[in-house]
C-alpha atoms as a PDB file:
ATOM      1  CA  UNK A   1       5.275  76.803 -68.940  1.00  0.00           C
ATOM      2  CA  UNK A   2       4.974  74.204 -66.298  1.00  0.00           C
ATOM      3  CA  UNK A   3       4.442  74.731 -62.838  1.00  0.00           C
ATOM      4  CA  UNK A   4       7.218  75.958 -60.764  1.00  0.00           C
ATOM      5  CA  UNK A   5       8.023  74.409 -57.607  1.00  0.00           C
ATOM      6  CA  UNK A   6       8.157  77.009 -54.750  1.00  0.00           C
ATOM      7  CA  UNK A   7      12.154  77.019 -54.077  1.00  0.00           C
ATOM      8  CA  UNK A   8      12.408  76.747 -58.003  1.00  0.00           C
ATOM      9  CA  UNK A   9      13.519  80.682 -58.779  1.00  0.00           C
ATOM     10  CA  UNK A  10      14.058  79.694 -62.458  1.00  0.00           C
ATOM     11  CA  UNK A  11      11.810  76.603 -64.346  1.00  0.00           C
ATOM     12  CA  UNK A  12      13.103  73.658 -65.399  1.00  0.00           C
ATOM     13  CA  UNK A  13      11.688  73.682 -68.719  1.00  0.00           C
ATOM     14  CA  UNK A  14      13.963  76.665 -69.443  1.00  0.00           C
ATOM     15  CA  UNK A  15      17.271  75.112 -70.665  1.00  0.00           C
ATOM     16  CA  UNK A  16      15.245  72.120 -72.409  1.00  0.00           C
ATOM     17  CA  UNK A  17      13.205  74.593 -74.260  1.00  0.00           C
ATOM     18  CA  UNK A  18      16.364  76.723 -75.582  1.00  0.00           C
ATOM     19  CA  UNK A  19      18.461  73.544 -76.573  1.00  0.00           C
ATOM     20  CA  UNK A  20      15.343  72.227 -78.130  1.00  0.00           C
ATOM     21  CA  UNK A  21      14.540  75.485 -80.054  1.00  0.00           C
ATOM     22  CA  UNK A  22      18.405  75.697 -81.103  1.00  0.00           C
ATOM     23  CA  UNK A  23      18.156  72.256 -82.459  1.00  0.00           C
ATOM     24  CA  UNK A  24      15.050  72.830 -84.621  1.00  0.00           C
ATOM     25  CA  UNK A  25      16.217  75.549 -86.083  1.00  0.00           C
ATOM     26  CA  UNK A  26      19.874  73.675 -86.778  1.00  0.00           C
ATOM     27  CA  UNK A  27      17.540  70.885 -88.428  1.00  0.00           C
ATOM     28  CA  UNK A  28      15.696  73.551 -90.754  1.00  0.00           C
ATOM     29  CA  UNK A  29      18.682  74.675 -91.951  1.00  0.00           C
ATOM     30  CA  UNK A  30      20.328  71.057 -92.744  1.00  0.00           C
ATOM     31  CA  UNK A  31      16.526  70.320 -94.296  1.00  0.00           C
ATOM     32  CA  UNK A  32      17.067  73.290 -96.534  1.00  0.00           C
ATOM     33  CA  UNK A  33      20.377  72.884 -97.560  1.00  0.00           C
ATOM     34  CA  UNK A  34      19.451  69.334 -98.351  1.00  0.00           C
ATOM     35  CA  UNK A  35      16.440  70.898-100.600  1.00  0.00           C
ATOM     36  CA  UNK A  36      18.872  73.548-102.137  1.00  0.00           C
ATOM     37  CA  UNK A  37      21.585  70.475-102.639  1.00  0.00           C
ATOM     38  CA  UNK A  38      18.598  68.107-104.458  1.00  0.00           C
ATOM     39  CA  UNK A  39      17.313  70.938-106.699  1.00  0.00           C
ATOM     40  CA  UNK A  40      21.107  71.921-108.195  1.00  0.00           C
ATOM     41  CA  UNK A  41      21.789  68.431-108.713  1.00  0.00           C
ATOM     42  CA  UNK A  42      18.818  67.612-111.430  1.00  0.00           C
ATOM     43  CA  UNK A  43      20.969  68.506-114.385  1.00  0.00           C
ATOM     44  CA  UNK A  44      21.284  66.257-117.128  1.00  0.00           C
ATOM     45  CA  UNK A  45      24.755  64.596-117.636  1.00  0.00           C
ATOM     46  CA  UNK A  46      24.769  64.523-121.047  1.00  0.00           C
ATOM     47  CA  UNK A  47      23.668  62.749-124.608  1.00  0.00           C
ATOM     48  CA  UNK A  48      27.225  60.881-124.458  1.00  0.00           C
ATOM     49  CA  UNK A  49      29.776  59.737-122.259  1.00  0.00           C
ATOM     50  CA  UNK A  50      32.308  62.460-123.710  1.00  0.00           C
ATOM     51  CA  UNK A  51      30.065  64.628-122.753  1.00  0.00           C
ATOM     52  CA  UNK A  52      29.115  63.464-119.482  1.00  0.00           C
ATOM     53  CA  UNK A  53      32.519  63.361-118.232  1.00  0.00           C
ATOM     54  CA  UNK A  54      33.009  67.183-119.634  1.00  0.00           C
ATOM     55  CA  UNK A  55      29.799  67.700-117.269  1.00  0.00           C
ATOM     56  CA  UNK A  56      30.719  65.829-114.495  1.00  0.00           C
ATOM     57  CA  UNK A  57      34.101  67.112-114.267  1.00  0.00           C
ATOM     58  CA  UNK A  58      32.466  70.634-114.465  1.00  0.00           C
ATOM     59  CA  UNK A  59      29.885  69.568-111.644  1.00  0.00           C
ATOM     60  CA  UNK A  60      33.007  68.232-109.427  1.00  0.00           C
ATOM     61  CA  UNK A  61      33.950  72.363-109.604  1.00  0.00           C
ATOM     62  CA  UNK A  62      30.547  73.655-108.928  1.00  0.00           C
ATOM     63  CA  UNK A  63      29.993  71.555-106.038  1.00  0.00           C
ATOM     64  CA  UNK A  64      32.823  72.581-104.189  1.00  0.00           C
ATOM     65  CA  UNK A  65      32.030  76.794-104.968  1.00  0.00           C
ATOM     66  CA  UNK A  66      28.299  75.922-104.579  1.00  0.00           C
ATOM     67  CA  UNK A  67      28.668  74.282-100.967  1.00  0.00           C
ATOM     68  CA  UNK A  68      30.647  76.663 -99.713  1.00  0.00           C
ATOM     69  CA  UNK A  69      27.944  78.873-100.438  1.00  0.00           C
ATOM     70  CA  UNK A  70      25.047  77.315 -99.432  1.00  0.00           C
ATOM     71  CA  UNK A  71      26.638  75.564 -96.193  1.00  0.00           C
ATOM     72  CA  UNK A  72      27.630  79.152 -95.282  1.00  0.00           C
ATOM     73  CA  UNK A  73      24.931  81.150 -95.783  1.00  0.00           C
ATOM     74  CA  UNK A  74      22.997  77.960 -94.361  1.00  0.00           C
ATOM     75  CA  UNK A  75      25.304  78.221 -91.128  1.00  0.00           C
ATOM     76  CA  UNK A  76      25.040  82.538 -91.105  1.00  0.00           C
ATOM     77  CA  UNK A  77      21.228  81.945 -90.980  1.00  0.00           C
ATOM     78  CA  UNK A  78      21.033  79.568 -88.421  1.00  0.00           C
ATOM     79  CA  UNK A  79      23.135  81.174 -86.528  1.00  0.00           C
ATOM     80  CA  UNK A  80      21.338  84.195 -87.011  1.00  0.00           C
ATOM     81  CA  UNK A  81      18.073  82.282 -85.914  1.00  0.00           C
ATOM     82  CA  UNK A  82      19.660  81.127 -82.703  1.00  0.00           C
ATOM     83  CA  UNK A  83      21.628  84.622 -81.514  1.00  0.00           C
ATOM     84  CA  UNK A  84      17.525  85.826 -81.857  1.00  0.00           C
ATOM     85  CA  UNK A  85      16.363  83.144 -79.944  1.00  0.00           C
ATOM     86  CA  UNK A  86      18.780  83.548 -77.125  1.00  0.00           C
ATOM     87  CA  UNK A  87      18.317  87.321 -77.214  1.00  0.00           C
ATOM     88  CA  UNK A  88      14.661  86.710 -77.051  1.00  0.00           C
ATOM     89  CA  UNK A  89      15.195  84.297 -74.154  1.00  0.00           C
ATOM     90  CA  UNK A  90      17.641  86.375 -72.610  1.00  0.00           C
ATOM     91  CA  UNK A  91      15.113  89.164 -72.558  1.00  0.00           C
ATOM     92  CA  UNK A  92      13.073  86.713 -70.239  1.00  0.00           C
ATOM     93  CA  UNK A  93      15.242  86.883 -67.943  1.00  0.00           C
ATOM     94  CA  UNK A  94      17.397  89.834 -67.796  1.00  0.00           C
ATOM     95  CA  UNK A  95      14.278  92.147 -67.932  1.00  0.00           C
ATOM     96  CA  UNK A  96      12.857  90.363 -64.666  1.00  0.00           C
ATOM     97  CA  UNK A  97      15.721  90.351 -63.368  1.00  0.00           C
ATOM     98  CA  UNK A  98      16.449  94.339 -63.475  1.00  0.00           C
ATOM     99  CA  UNK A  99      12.577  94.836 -62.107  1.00  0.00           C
ATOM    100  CA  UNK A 100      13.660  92.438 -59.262  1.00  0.00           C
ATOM    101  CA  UNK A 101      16.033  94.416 -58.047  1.00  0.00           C
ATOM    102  CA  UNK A 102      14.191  97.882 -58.342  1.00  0.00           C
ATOM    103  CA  UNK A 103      11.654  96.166 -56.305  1.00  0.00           C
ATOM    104  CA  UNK A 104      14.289  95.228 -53.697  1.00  0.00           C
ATOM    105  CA  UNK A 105      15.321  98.549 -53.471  1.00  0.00           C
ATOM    106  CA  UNK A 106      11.967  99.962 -53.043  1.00  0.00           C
ATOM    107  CA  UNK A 107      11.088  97.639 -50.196  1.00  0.00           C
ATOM    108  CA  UNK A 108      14.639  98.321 -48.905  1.00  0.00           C
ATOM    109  CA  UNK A 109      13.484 102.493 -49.018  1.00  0.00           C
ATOM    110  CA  UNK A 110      10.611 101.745 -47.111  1.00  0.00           C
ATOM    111  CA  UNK A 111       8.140 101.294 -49.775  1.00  0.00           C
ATOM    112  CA  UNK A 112       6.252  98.046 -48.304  1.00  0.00           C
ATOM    113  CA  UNK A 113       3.531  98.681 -50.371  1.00  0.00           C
ATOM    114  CA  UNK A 114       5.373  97.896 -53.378  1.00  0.00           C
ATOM    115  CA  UNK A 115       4.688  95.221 -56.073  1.00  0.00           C
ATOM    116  CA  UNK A 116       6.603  93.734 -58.824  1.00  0.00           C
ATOM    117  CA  UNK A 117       4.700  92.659 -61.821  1.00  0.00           C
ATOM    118  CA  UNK A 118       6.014  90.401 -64.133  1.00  0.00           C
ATOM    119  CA  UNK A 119       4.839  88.538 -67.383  1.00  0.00           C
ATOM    120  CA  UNK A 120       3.891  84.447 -66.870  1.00  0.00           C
ATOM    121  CA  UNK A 121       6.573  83.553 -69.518  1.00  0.00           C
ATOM    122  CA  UNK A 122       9.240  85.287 -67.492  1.00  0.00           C
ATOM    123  CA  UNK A 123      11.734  82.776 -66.300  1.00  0.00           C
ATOM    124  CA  UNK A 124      11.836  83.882 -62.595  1.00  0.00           C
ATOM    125  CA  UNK A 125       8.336  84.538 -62.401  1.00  0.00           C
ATOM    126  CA  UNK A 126       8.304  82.216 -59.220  1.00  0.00           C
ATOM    127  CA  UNK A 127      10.350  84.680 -57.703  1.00  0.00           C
ATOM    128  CA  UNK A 128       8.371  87.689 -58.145  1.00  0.00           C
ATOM    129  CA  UNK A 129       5.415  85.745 -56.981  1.00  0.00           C
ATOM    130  CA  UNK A 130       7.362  85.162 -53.797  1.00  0.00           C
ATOM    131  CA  UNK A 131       8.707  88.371 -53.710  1.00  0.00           C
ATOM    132  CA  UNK A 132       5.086  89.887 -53.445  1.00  0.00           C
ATOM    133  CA  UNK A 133       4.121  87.451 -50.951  1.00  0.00           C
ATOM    134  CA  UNK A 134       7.078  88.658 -48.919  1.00  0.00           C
ATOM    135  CA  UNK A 135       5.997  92.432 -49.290  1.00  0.00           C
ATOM    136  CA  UNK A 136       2.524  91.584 -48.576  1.00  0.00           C
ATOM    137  CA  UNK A 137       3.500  89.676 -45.125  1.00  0.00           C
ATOM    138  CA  UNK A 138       5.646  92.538 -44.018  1.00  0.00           C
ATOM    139  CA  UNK A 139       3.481  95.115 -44.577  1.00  0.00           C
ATOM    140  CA  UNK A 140       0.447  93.224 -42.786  1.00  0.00           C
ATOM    141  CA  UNK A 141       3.033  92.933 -39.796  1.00  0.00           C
ATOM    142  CA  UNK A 142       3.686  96.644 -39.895  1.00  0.00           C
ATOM    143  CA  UNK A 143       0.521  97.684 -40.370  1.00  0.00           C
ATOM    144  CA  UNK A 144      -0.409  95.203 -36.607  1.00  0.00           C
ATOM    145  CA  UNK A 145       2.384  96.905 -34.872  1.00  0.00           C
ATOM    146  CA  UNK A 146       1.239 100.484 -35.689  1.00  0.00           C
ATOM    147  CA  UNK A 147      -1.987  99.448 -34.981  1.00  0.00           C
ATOM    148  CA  UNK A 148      -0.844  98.265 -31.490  1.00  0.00           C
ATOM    149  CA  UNK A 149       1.342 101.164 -31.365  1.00  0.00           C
ATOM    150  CA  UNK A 150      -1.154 103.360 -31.607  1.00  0.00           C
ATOM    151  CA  UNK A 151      -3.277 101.317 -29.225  1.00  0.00           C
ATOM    152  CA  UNK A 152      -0.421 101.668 -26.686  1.00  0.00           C
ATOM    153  CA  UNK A 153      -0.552 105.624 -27.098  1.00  0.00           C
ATOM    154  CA  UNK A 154      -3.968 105.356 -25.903  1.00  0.00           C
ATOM    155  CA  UNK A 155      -3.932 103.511 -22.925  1.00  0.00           C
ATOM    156  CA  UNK A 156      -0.363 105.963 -21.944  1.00  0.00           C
ATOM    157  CA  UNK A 157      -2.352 108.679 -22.413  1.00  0.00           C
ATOM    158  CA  UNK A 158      -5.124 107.045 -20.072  1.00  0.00           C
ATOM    159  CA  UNK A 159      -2.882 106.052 -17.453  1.00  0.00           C
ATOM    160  CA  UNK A 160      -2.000 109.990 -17.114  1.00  0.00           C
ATOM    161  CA  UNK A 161      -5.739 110.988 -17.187  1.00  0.00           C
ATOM    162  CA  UNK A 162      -7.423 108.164 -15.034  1.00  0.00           C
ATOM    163  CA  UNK A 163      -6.426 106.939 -11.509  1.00  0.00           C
ATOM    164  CA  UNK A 164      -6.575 103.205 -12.521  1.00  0.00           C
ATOM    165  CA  UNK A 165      -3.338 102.624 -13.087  1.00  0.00           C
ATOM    166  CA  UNK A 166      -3.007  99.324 -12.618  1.00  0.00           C
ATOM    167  CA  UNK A 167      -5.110  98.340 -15.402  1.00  0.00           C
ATOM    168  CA  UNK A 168      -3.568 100.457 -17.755  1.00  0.00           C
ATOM    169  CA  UNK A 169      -0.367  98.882 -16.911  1.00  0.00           C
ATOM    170  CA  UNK A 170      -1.350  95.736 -17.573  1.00  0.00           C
ATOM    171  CA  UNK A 171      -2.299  96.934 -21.050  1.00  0.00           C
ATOM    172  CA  UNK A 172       0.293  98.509 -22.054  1.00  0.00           C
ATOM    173  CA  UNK A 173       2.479  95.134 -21.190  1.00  0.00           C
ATOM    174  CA  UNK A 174      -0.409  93.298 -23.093  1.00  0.00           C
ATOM    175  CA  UNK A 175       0.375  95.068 -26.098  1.00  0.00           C
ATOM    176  CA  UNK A 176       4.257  95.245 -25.645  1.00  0.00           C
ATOM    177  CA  UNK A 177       3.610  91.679 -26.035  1.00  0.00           C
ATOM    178  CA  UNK A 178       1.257  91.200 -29.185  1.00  0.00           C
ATOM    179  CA  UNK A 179       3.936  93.859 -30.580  1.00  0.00           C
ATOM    180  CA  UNK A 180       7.000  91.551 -29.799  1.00  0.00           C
ATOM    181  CA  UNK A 181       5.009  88.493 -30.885  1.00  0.00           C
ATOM    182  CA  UNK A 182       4.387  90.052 -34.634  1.00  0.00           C
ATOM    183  CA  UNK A 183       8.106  91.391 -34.536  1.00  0.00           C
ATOM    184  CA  UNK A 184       9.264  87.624 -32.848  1.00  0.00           C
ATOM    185  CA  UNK A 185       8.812  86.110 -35.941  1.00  0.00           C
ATOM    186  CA  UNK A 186      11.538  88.252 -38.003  1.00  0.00           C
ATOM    187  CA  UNK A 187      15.421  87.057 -37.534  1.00  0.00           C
ATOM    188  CA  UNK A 188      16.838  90.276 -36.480  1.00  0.00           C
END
């Protein structure tokens, strides 16, 4: 699978690939029937032209039974061949898709440690990569604020213990800061 570009949620190589897949397996079935078609056809016509016409005349009925035949069981198969394909395909996609969303719904809980895994050949494998770069970046924000949360807790509880309050202060509006930088960068 080629590279993804990184607003590319599904590749481009994905419709391509089916239609191209669909195709081959149209051409294998024309290829077969042609096979099928060239095999039934090397009968002898006859010692005599009597004959030959008695054969050919019978041919002219067998064709029409035998083609119907082989050009539908030729058509069942291949379309057999491409409903697994596009299941197959499908399962690319639909699969991700559903572990997508259980991942958004984790993150949504408050799970921020959360991961979705997916397979390389999954179509929206992009997305999941992004997805997980997403989770990662929010939990290393959350993880700075508590820190600085807990930072803030320490220098309240100083300012009650210590007469320097002035310094203490100035802390505590250092950190208010450095927490509404990290939160600054979300859109609320």
């Amino acid at each position: 699978m080629s590279e993804a570009r990184p607003y590319q949620v599904i590749d481009k190589s994905y419709m391509p690939m089916l239609v191209i897949r669909s195709a081959l397996i149209f051409i294998a079935g024309l290829l077969i029937t042609a096979g099928i078609f060239f095999l039934l056809m090397r009968q002898s016509i006859g010692p005599n032209y009597g004959e030959g016409f008695r054969m050919l005349a019978q041919l002219n009925r067998d064709i029409f039974s035998k083609s119907l035949v082989i050009y539908g069981s030729t058509v069942l198969v291949a379309l057999g061949c491409i409903a697994v394909s596009i299941m197959l395909y499908s399962h690319r996609v639909a699969g991700p898709v559903y572990r997508l969303r259980l991942f958004a719904g984790r993150i949504a809980a408050g799970e921020v440690s959360a991961r979705v895994a997916l397979r390389q050949t999954d179509v929206v494998h992009p997305l999941a990569v992004e997805m997980n770069r997403l989770s990662g970046s929010f939990r290393q924000t959350l993880t700075a604020v508590m820190l600085e949360m807990e930072a803030l807790e320490k220098q309240a509880d100083h300012l009650e213990k210590n007469q320097d309050r002035r310094a203490a202060l100035n802390e505590i509006r250092d950190g208010a800061g450095r927490i509404s930088s990290l939160i600054g960068k979300y859109k609320l």
